[in-house]
N, C-alpha and C. Protein backbone atom coordinates (compact mmCIF):
# COMPACT_ATOMS: atom_id res chain seq x y z
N UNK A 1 -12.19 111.53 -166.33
CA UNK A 1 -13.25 110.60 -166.00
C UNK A 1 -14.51 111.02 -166.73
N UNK A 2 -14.88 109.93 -167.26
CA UNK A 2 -16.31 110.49 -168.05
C UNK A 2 -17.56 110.69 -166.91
N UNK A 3 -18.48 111.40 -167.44
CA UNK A 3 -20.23 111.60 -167.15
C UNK A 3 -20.06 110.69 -166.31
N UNK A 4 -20.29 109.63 -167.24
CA UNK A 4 -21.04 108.00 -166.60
C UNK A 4 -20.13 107.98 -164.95
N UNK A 5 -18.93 107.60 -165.26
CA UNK A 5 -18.00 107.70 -164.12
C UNK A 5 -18.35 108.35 -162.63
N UNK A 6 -18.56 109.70 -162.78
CA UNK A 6 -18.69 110.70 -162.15
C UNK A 6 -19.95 110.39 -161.40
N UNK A 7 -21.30 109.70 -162.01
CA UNK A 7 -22.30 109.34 -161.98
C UNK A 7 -22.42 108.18 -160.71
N UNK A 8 -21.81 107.25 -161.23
CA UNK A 8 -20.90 106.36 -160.60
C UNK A 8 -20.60 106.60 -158.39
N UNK A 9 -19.71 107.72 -159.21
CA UNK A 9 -19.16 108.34 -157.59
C UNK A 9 -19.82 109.30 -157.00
N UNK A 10 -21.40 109.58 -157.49
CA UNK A 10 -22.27 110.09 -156.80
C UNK A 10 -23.13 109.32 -156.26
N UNK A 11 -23.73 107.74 -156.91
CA UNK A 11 -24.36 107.11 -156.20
C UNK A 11 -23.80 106.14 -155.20
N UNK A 12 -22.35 106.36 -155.37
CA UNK A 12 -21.22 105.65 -153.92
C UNK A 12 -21.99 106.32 -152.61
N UNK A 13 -21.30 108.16 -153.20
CA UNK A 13 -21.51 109.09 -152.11
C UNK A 13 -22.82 108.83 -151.67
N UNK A 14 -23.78 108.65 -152.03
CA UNK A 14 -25.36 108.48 -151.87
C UNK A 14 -25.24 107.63 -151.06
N UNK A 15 -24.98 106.39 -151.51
CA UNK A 15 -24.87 105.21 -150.79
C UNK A 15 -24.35 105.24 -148.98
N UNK A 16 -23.50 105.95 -149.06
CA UNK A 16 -22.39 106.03 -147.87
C UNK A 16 -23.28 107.14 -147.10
N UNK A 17 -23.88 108.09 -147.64
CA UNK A 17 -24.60 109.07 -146.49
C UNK A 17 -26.06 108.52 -146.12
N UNK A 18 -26.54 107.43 -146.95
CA UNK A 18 -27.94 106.80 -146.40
C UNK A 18 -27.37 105.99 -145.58
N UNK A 19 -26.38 104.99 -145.63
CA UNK A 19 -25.76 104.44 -144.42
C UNK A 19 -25.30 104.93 -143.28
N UNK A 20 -25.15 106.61 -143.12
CA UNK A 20 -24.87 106.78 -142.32
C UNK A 20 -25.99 107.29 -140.94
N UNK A 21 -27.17 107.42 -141.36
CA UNK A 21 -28.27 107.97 -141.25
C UNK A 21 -28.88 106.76 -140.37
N UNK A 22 -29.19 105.69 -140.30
CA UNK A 22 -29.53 104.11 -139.44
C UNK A 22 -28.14 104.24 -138.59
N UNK A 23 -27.29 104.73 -138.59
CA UNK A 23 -26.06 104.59 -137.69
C UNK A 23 -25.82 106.17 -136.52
N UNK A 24 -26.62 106.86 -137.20
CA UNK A 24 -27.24 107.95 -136.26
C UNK A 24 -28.29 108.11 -135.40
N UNK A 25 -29.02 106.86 -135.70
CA UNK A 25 -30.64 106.83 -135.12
C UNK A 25 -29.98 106.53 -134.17
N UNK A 26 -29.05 105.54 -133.60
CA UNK A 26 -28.43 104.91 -132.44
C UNK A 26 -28.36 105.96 -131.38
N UNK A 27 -27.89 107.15 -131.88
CA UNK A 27 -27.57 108.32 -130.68
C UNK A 27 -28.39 109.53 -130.57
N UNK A 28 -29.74 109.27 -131.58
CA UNK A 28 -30.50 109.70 -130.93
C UNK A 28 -31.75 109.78 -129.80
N UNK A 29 -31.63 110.98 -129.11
CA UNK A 29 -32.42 110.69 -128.11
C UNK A 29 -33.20 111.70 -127.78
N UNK A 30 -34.93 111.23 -127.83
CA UNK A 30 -36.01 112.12 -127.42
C UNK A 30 -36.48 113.13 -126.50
N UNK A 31 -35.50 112.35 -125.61
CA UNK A 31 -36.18 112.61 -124.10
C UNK A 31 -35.35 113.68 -123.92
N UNK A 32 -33.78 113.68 -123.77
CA UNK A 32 -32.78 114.47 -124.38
C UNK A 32 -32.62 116.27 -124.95
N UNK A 33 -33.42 115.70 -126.30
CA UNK A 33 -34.01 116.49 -127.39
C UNK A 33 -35.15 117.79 -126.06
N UNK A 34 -35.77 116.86 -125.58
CA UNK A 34 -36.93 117.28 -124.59
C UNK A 34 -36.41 118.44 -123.52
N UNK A 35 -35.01 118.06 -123.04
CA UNK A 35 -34.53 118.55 -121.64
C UNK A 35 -33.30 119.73 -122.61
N UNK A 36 -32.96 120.08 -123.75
CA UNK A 36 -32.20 120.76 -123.98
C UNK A 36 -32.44 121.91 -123.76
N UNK A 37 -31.11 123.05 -123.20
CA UNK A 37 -31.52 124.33 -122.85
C UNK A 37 -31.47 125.18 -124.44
N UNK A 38 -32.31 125.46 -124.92
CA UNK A 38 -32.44 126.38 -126.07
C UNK A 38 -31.70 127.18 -125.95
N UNK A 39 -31.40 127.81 -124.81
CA UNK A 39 -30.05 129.23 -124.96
C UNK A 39 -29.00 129.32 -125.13
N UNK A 40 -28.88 127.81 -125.11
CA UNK A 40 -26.95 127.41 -124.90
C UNK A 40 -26.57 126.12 -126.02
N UNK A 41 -27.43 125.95 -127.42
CA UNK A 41 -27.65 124.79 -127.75
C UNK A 41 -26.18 124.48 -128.47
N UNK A 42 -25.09 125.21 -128.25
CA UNK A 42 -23.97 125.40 -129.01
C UNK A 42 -22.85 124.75 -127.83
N UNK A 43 -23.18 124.41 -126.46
CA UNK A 43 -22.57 123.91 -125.59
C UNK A 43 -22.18 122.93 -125.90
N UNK A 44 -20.89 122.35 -125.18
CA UNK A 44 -20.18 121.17 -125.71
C UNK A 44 -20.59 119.95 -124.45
N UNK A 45 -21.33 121.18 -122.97
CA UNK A 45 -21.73 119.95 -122.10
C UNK A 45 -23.43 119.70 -122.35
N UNK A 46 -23.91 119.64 -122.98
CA UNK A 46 -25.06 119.18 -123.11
C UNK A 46 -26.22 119.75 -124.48
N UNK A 47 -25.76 120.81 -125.36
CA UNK A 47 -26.27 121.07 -126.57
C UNK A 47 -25.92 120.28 -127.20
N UNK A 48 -24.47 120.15 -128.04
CA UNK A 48 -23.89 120.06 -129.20
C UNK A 48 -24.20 118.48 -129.27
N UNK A 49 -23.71 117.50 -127.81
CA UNK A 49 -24.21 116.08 -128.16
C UNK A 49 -25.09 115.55 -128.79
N UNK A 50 -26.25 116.45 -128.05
CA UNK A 50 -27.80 116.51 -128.33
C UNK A 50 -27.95 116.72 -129.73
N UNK A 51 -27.86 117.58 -129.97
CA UNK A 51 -28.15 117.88 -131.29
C UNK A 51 -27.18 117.45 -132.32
N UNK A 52 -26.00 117.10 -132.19
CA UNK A 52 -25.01 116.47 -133.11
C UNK A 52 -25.67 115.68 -134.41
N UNK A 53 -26.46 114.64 -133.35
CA UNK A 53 -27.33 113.13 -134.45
C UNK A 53 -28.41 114.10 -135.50
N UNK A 54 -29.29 114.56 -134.28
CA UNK A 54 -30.06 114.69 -135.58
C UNK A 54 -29.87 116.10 -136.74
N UNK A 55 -28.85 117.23 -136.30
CA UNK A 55 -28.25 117.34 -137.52
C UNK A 55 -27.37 116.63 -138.54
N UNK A 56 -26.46 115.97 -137.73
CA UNK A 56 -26.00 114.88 -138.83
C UNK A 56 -27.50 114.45 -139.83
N UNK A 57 -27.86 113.28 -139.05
CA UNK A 57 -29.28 112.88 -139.76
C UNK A 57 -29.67 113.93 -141.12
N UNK A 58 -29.85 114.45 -140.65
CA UNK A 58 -30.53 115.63 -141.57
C UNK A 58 -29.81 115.86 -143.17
N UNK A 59 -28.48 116.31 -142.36
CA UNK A 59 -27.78 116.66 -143.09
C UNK A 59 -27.03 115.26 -144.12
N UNK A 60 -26.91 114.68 -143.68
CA UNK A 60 -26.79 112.98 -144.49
C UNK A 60 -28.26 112.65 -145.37
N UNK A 61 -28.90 113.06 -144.84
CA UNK A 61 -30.09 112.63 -145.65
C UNK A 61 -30.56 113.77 -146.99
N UNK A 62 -30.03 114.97 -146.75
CA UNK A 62 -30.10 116.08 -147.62
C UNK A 62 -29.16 115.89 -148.94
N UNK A 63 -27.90 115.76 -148.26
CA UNK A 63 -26.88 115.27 -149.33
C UNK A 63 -26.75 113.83 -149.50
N UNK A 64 -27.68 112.79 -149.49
CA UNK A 64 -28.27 111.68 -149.98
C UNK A 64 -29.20 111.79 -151.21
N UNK A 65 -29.93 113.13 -151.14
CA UNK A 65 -30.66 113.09 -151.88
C UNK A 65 -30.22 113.70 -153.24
N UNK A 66 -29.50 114.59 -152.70
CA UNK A 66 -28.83 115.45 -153.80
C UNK A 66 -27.88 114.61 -154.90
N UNK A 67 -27.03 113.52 -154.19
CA UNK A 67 -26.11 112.90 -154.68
C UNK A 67 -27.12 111.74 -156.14
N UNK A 68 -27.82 111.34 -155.06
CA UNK A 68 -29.03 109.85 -155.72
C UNK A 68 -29.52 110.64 -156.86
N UNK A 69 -30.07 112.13 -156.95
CA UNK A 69 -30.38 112.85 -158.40
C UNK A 69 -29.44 113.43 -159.29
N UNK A 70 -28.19 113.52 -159.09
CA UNK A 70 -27.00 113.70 -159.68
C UNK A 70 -26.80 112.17 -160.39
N UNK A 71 -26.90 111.20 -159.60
CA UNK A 71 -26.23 110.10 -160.39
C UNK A 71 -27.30 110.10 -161.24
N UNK A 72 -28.50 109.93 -161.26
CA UNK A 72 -29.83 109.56 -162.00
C UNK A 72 -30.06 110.01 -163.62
N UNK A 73 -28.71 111.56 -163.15
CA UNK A 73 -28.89 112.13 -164.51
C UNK A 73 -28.59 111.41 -165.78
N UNK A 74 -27.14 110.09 -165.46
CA UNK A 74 -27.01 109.57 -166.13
C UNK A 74 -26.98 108.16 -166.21
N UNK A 75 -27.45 107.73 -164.88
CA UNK A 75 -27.82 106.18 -164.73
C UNK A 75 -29.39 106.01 -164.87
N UNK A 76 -29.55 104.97 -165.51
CA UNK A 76 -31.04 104.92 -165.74
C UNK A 76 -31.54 104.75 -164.43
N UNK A 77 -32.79 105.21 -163.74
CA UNK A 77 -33.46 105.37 -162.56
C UNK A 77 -33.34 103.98 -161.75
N UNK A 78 -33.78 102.69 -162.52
CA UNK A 78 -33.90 101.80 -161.77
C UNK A 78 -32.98 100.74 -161.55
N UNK A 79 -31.76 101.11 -161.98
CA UNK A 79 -30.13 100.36 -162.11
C UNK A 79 -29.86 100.96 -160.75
N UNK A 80 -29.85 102.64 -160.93
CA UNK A 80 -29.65 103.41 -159.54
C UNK A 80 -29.79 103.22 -158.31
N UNK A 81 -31.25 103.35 -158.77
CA UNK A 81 -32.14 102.79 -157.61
C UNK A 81 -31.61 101.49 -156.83
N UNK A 82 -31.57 100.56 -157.53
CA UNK A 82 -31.25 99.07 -157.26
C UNK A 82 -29.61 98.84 -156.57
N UNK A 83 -29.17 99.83 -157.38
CA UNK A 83 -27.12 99.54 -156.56
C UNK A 83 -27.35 100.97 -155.55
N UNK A 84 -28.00 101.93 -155.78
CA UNK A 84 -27.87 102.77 -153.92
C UNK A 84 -28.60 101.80 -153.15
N UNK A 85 -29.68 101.14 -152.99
CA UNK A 85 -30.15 100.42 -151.90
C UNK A 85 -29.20 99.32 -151.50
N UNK A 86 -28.76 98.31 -152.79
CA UNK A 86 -28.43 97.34 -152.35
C UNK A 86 -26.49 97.58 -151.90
N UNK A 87 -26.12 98.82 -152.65
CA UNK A 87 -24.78 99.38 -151.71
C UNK A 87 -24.94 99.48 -150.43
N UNK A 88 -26.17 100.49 -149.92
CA UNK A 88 -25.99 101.02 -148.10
C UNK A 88 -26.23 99.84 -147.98
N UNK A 89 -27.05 98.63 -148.43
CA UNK A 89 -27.23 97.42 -147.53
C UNK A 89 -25.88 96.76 -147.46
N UNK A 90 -24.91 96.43 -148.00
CA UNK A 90 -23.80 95.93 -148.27
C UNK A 90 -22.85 97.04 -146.91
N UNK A 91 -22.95 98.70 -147.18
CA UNK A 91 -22.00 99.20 -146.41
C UNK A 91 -22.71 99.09 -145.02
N UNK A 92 -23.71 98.94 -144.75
CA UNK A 92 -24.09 99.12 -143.28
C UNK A 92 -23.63 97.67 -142.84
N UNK A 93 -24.01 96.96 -143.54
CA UNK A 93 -23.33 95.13 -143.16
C UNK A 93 -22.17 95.10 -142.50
N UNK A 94 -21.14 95.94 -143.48
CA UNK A 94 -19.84 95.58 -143.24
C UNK A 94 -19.47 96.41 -142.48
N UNK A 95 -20.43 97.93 -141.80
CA UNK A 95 -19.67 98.86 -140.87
C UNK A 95 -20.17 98.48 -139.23
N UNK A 96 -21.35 97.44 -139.24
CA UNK A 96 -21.53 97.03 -138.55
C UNK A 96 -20.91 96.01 -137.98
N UNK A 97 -20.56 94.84 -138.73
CA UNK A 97 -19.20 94.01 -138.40
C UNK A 97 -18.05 94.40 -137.82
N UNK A 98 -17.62 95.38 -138.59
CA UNK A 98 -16.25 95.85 -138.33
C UNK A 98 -16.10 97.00 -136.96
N UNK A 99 -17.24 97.54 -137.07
CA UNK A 99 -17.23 98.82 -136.36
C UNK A 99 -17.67 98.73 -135.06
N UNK A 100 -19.16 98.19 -135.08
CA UNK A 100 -20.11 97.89 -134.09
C UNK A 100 -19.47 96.24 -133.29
N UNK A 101 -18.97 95.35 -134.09
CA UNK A 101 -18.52 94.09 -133.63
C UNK A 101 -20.18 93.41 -133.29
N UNK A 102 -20.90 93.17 -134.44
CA UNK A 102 -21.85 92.92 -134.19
C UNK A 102 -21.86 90.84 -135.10
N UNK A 103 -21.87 90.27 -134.64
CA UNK A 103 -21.80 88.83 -134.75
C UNK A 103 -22.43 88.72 -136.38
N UNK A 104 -21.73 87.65 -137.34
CA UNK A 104 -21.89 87.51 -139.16
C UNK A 104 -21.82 85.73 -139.13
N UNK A 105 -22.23 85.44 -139.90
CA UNK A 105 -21.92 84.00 -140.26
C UNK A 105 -21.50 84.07 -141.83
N UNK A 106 -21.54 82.88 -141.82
CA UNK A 106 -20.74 82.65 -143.52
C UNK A 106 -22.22 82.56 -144.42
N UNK A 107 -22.89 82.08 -143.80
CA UNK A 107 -24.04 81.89 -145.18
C UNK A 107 -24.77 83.71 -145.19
N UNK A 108 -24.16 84.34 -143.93
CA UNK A 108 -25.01 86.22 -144.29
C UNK A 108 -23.87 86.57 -145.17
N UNK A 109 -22.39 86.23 -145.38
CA UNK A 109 -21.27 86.66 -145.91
C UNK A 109 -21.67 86.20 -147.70
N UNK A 110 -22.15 84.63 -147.50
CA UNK A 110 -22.65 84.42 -148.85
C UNK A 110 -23.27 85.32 -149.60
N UNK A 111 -24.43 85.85 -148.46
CA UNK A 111 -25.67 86.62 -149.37
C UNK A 111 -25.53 88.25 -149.31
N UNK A 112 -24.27 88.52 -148.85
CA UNK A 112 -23.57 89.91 -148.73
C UNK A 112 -22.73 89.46 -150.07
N UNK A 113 -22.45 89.08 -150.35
CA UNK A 113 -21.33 88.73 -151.77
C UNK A 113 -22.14 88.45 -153.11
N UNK A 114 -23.27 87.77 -153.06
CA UNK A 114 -23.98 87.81 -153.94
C UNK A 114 -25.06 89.24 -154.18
N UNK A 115 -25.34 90.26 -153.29
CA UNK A 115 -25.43 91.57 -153.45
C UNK A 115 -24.37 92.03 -154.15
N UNK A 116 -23.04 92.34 -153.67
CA UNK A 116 -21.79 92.91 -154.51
C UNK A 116 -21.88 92.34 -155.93
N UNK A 117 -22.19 91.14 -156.20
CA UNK A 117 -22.17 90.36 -157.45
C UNK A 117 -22.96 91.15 -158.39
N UNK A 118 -24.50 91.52 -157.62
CA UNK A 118 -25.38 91.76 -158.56
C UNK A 118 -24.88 93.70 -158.77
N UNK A 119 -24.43 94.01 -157.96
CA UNK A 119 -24.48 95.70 -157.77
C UNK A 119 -23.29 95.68 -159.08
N UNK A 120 -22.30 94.81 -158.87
CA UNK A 120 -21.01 94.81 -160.07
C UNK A 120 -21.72 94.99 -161.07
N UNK A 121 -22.95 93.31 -161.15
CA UNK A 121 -23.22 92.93 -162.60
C UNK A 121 -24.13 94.42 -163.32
N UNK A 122 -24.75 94.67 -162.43
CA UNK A 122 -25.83 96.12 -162.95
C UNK A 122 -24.66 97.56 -163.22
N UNK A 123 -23.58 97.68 -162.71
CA UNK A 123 -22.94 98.26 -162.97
C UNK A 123 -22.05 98.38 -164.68
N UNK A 124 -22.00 97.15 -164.84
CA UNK A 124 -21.29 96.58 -165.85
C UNK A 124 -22.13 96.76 -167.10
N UNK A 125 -23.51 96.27 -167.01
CA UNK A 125 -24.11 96.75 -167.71
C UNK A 125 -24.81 98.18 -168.00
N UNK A 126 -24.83 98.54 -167.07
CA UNK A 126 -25.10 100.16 -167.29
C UNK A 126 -24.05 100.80 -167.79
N UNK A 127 -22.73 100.33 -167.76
CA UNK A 127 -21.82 100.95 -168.50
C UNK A 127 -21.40 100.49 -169.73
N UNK A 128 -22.10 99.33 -170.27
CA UNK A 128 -21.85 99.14 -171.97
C UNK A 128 -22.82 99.20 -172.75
N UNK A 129 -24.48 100.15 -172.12
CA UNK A 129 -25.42 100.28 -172.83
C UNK A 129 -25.49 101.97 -173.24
């Protein structure tokens, strides 16, 4: 697999760990965060829940970042830029549908397909320039 390629399957990975990060906010909780016993934060009845999200969080957002400057090395910045945003918008769409069972119509399916269209078309061209 060439550079470019590789490039490619770092701003997927990018894509997929910023999506996962809005799907973590869901389980986090402040108040929670507030009442945890610091001595035991490794407990499975009341640390590890707690703290699960926002290390996830963290940690999705760390290796988000890492991935988005890996691809950059060889995708021009604002092709990148443009297919990681408009990917997590596309994967959170569809993990929310599928996952969450959260209600879609055909004309959001339209304008979810015409994203994929454009993420292809910028793809396509970033790979014959």
């Amino acid at each position: 697999m060439s550079q470019n390629g590789v490039s490619w399957l770092y701003l997927s990975g990018a894509a997929l760990c910023q999506m996962a990060r809005p799907h973590l906010l869901k389980f986090i909780s402040v108040a929670d965060l507030k009442m945890l016993n610091w001595a035991t934060p490794h407990r499975l009845d009341g640390g590890l829940p707690i703290l699960g999200p926002w290390i996830g969080y963290n940690v999705f957002g760390i290796a988000n970042s890492i991935l988005l400057a890996m691809a950059m090395r060889t995708i021009p910045a604002t092709t990148a830029f443009a297919v990681w945003m408009a990917g997590t918008l596309v994967i959170i769409n569809v993990v929310d549908v599928f996952w969450s069972k959260e209600a879609w119509s055909l004309i959001e399916l339209f304008f979810i397909l015409l994203i994929t269209v454009g993420i292809l078309g910028l793809k396509f061209i970033a790979s014959n320039s």
